[in-house]
C-alpha atoms as a PDB file:
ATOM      1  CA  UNK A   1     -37.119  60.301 -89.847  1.00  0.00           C
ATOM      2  CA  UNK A   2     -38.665  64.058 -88.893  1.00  0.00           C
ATOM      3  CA  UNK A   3     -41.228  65.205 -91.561  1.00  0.00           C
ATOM      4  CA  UNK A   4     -41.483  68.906 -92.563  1.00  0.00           C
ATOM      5  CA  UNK A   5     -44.121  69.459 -89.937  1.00  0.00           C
ATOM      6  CA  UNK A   6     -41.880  67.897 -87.224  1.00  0.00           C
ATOM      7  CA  UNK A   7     -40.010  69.931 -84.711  1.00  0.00           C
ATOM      8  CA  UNK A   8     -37.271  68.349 -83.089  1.00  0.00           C
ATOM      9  CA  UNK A   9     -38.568  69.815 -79.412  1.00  0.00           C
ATOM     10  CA  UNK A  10     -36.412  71.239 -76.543  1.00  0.00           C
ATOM     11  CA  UNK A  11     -36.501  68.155 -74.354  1.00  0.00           C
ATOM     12  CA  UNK A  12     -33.559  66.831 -76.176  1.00  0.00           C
ATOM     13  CA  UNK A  13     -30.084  68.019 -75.016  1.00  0.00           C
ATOM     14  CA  UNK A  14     -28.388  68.700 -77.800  1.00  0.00           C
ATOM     15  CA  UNK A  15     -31.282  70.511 -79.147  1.00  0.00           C
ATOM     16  CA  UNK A  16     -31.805  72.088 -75.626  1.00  0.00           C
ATOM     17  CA  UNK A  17     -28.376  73.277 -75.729  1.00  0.00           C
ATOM     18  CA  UNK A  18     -28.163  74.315 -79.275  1.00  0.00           C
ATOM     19  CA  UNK A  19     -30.800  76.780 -78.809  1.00  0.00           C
ATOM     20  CA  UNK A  20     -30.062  78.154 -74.801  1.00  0.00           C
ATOM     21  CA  UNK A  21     -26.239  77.709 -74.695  1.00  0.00           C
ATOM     22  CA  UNK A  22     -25.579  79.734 -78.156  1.00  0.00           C
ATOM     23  CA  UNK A  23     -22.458  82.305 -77.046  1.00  0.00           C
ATOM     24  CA  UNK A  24     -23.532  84.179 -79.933  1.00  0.00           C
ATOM     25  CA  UNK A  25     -27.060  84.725 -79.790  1.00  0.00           C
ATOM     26  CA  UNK A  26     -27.864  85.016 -75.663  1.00  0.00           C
ATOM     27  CA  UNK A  27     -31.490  85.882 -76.612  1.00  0.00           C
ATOM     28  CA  UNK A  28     -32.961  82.266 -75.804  1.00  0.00           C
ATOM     29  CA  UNK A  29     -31.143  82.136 -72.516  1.00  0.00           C
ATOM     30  CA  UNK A  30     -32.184  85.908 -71.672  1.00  0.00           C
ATOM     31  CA  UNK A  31     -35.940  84.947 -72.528  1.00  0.00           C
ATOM     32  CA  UNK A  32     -35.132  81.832 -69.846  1.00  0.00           C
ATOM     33  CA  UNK A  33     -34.297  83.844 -67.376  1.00  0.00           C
ATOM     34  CA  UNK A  34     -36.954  86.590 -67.518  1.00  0.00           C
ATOM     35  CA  UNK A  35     -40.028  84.074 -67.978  1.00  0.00           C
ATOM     36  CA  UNK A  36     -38.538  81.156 -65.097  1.00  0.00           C
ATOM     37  CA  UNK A  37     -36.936  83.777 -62.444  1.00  0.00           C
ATOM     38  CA  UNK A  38     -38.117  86.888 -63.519  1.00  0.00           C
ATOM     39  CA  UNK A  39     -34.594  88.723 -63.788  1.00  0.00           C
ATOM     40  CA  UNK A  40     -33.043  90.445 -66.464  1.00  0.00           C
ATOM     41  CA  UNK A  41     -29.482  89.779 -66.302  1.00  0.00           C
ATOM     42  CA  UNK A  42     -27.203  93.106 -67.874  1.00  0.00           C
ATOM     43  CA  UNK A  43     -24.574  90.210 -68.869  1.00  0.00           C
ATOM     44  CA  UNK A  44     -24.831  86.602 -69.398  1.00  0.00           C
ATOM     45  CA  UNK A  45     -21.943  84.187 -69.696  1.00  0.00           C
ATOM     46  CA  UNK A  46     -21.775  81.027 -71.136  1.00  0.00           C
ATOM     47  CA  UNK A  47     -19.423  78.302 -68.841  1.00  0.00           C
ATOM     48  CA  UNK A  48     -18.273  74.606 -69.689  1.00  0.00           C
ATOM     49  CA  UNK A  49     -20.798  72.465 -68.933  1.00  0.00           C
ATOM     50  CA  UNK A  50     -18.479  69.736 -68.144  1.00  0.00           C
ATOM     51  CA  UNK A  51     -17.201  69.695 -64.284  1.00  0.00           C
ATOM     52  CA  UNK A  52     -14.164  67.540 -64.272  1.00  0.00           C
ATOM     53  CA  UNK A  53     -13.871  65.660 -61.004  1.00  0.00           C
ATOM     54  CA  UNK A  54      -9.845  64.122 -59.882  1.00  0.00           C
ATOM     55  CA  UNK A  55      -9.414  61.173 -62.041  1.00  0.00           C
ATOM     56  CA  UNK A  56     -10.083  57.770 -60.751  1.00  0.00           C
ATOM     57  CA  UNK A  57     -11.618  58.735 -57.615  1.00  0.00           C
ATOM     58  CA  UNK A  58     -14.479  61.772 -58.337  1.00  0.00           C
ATOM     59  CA  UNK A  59     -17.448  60.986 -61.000  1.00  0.00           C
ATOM     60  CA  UNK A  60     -17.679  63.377 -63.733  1.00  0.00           C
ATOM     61  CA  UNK A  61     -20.501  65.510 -64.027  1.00  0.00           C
ATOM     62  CA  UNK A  62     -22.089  66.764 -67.460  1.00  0.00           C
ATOM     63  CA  UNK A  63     -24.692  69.247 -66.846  1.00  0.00           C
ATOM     64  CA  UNK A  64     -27.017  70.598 -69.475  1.00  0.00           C
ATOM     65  CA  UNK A  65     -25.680  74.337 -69.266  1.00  0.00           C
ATOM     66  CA  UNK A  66     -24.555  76.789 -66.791  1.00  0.00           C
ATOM     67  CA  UNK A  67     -24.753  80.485 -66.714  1.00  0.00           C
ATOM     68  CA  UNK A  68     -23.048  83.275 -64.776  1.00  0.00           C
ATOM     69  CA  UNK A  69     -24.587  86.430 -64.050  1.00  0.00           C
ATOM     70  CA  UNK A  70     -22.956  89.969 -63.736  1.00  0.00           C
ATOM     71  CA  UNK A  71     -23.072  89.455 -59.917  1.00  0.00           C
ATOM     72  CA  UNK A  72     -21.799  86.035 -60.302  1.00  0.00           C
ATOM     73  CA  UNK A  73     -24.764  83.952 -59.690  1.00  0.00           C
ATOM     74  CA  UNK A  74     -24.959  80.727 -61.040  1.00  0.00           C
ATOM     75  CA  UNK A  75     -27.585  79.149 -62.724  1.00  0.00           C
ATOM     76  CA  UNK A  76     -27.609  75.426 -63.769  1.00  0.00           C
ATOM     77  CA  UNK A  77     -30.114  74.111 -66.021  1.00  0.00           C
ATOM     78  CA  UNK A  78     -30.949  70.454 -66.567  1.00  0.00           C
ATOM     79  CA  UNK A  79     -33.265  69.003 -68.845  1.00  0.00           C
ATOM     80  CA  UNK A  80     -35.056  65.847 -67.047  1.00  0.00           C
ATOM     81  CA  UNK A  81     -36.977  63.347 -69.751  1.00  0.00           C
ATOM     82  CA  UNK A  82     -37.578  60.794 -66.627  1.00  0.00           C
ATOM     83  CA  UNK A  83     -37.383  62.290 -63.285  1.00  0.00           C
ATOM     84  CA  UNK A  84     -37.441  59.117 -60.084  1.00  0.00           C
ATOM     85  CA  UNK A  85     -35.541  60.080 -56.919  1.00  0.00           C
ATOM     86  CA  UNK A  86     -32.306  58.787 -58.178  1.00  0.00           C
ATOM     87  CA  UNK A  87     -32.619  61.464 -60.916  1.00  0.00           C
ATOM     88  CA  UNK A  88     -33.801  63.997 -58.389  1.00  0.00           C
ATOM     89  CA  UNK A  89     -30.043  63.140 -56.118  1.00  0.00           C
ATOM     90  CA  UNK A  90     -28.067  62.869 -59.334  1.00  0.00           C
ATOM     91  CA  UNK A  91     -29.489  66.881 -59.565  1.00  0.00           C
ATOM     92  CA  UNK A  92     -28.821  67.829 -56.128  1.00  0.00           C
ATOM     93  CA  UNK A  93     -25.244  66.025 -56.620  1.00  0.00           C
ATOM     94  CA  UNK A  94     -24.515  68.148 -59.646  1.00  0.00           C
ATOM     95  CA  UNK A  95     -25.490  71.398 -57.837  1.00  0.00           C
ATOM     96  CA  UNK A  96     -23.039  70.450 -55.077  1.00  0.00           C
ATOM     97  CA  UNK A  97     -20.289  70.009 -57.116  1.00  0.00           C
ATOM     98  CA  UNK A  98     -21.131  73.713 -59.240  1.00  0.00           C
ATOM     99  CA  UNK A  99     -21.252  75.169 -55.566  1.00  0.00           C
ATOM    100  CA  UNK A 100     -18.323  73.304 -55.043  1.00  0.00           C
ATOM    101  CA  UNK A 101     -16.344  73.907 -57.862  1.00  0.00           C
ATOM    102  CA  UNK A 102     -17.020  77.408 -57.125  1.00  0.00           C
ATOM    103  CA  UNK A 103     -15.119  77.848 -53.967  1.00  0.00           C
ATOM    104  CA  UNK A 104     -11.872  79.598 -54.237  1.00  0.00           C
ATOM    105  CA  UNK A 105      -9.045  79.361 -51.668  1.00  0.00           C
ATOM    106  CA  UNK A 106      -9.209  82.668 -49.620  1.00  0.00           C
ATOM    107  CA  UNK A 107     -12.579  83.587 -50.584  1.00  0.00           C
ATOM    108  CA  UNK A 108     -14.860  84.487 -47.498  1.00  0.00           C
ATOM    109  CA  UNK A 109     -17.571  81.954 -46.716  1.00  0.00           C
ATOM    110  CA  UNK A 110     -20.192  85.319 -46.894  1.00  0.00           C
ATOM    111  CA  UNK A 111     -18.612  86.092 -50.380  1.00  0.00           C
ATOM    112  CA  UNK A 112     -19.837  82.749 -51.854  1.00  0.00           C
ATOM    113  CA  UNK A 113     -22.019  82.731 -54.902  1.00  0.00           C
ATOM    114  CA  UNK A 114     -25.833  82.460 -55.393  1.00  0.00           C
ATOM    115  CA  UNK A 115     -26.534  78.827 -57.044  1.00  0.00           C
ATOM    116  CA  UNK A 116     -29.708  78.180 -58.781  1.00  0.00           C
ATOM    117  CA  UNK A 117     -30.831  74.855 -60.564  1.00  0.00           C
ATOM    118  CA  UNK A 118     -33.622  74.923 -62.737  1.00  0.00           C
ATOM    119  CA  UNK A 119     -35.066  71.358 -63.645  1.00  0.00           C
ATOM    120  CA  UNK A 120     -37.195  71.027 -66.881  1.00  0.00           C
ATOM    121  CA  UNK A 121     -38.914  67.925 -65.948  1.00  0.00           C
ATOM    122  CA  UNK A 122     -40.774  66.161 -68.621  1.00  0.00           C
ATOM    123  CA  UNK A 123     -41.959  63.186 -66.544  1.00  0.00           C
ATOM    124  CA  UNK A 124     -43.419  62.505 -62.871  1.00  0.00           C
ATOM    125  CA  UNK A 125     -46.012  64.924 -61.531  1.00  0.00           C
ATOM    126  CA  UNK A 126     -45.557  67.911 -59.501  1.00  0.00           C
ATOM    127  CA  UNK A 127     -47.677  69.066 -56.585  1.00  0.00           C
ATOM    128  CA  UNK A 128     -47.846  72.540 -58.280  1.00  0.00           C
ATOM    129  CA  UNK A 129     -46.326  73.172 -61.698  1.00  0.00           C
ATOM    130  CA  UNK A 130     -43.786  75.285 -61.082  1.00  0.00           C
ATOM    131  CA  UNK A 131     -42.143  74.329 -57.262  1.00  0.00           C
ATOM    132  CA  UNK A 132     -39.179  76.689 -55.958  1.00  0.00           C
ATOM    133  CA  UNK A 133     -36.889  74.877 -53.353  1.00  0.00           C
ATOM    134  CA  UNK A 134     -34.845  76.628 -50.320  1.00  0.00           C
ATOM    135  CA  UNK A 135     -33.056  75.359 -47.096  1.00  0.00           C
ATOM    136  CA  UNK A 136     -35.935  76.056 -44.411  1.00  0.00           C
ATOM    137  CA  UNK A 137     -36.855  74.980 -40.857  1.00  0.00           C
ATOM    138  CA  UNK A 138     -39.213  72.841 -40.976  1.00  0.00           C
ATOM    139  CA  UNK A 139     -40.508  74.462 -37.970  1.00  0.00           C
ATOM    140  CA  UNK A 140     -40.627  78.359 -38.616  1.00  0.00           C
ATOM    141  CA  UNK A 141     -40.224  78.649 -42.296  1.00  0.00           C
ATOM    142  CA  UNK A 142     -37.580  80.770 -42.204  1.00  0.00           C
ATOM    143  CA  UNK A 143     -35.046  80.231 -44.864  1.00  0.00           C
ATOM    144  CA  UNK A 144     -31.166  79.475 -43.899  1.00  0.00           C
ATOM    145  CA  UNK A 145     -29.402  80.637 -46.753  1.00  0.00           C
ATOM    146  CA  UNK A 146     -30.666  82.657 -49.887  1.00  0.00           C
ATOM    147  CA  UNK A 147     -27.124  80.783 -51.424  1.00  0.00           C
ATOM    148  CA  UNK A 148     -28.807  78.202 -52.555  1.00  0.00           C
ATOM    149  CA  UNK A 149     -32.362  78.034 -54.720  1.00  0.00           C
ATOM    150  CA  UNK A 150     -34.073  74.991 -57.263  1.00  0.00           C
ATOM    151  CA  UNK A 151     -36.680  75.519 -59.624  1.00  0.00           C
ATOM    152  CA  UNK A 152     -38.589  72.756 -60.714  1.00  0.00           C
ATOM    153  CA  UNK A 153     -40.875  72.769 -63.686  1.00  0.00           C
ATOM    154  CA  UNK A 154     -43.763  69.846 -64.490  1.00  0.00           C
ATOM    155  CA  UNK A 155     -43.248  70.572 -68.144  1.00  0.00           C
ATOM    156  CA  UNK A 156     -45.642  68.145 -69.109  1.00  0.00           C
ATOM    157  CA  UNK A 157     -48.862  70.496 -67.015  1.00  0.00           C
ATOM    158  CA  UNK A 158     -48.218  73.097 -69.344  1.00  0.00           C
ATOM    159  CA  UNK A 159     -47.923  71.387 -72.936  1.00  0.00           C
ATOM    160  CA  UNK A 160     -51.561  69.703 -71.521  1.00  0.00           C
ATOM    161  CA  UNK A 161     -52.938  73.085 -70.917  1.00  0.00           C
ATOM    162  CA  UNK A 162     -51.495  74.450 -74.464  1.00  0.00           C
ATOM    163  CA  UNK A 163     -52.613  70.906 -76.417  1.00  0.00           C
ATOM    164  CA  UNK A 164     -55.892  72.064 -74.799  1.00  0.00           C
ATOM    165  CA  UNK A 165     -57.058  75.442 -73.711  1.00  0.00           C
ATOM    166  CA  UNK A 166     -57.257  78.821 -76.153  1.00  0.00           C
ATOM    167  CA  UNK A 167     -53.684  80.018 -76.772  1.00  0.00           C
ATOM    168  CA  UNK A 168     -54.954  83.141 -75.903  1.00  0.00           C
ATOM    169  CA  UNK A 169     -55.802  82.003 -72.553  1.00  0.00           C
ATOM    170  CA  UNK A 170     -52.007  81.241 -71.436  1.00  0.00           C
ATOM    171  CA  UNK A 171     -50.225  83.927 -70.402  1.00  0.00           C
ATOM    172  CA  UNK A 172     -45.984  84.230 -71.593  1.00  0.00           C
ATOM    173  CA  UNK A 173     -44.537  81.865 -68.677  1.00  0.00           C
ATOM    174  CA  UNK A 174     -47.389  79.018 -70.027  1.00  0.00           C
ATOM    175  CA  UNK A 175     -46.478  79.601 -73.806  1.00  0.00           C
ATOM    176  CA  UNK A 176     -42.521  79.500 -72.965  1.00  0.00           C
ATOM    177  CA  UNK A 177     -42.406  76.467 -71.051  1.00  0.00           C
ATOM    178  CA  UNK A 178     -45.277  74.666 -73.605  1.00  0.00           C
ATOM    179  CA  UNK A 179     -42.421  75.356 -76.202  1.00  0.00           C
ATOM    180  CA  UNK A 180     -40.199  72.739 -74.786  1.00  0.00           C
ATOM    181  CA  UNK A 181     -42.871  69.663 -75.289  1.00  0.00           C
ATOM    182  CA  UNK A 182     -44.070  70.822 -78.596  1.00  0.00           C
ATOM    183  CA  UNK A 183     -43.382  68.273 -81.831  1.00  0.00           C
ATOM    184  CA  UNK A 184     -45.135  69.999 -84.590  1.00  0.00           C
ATOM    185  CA  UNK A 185     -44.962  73.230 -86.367  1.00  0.00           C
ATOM    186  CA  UNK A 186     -48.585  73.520 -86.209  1.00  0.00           C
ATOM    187  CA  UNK A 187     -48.962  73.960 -82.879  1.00  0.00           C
ATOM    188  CA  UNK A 188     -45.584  75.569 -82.026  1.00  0.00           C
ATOM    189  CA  UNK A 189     -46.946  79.070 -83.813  1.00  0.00           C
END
């Protein structure tokens, strides 16, 4: 049972999706976007987060949420309580079928859609607490596509440094992504 001074935090799905996938009040999902990839999107829709493969012979696919932009970039959001590799495919997997999903008989392959995941991952360190993924060469660095982008967060880094440093210390990408760990009304002001 949650007390008065318990927050049900963001790490939950349906909590997660309450707050970020609300048609009527895009306000969460623009603060999202503006803190994570620093864009400010004139128009924000809200798709079916359910990707329905052929019966029988495709797995279905339940993502958190998924956003359109006004140019028609797509941005996938999963919340991640464990994160192991098979979690880490299962996300890839997901953003192939999106992509996927997305491709339109008679649409020119240079017309396709940007697709970007962002993974709220609440378990399993990170090399560097906020990681942004891209097809590269290995040996020149040069990117192959800018079609194709995933953001990964080590939520857990930045609840640690909000649990303990000065609030006033963290700057507005620290405090947002803190939010999703926090538990008590206390320490959520």
């Amino acid at each position: 049972m949650i007390t008065e001074k318990e927050l049900i935090p963001l790490k939950f799905d349906l909590v997660f999706k309450r707050v970020f996938g609300d048609k009527n009040d895009l306000q969460p999902i623009r603060c999202l976007l503006k803190r994570i990839l620093n864009i400010e999107p004139k128009e924000i829709n809200i798709l079916n987060s359910e990707i329905i493969g052929k019966p029988y012979k495709d797995k279905n696919v339940n993502v958190d949420l998924i956003v359109t932009l006004e140019d028609n970039t797509h941005i996938m959001i999963e919340i991640n309580t464990d994160v192991n590799n098979a979690l880490i495919d299962r996300n890839f997997f997901y953003l192939c079928r999106v992509i996927s999903n997305n491709l339109k008989p008679n649409i020119s392959y240079n017309e396709l859609n940007k697709h970007i995941q962002i993974n709220f991952d609440f378990k399993g360190l990170h090399k560097k607490p906020i990681m942004h993924y891209k097809i590269i060469s290995q040996e020149t660095g040069e990117t192959l596509t800018d079609k194709l982008e995933i953001v990964r967060i080590d939520v857990p880094y930045f609840s640690h440094k909000w649990y303990n440093k000065d609030k006033s210390e963290l700057d507005s990408v620290e405090r947002f992504i803190a939010l999703f760990d926090i538990s008590d009304r206390i320490n959520a002001k």
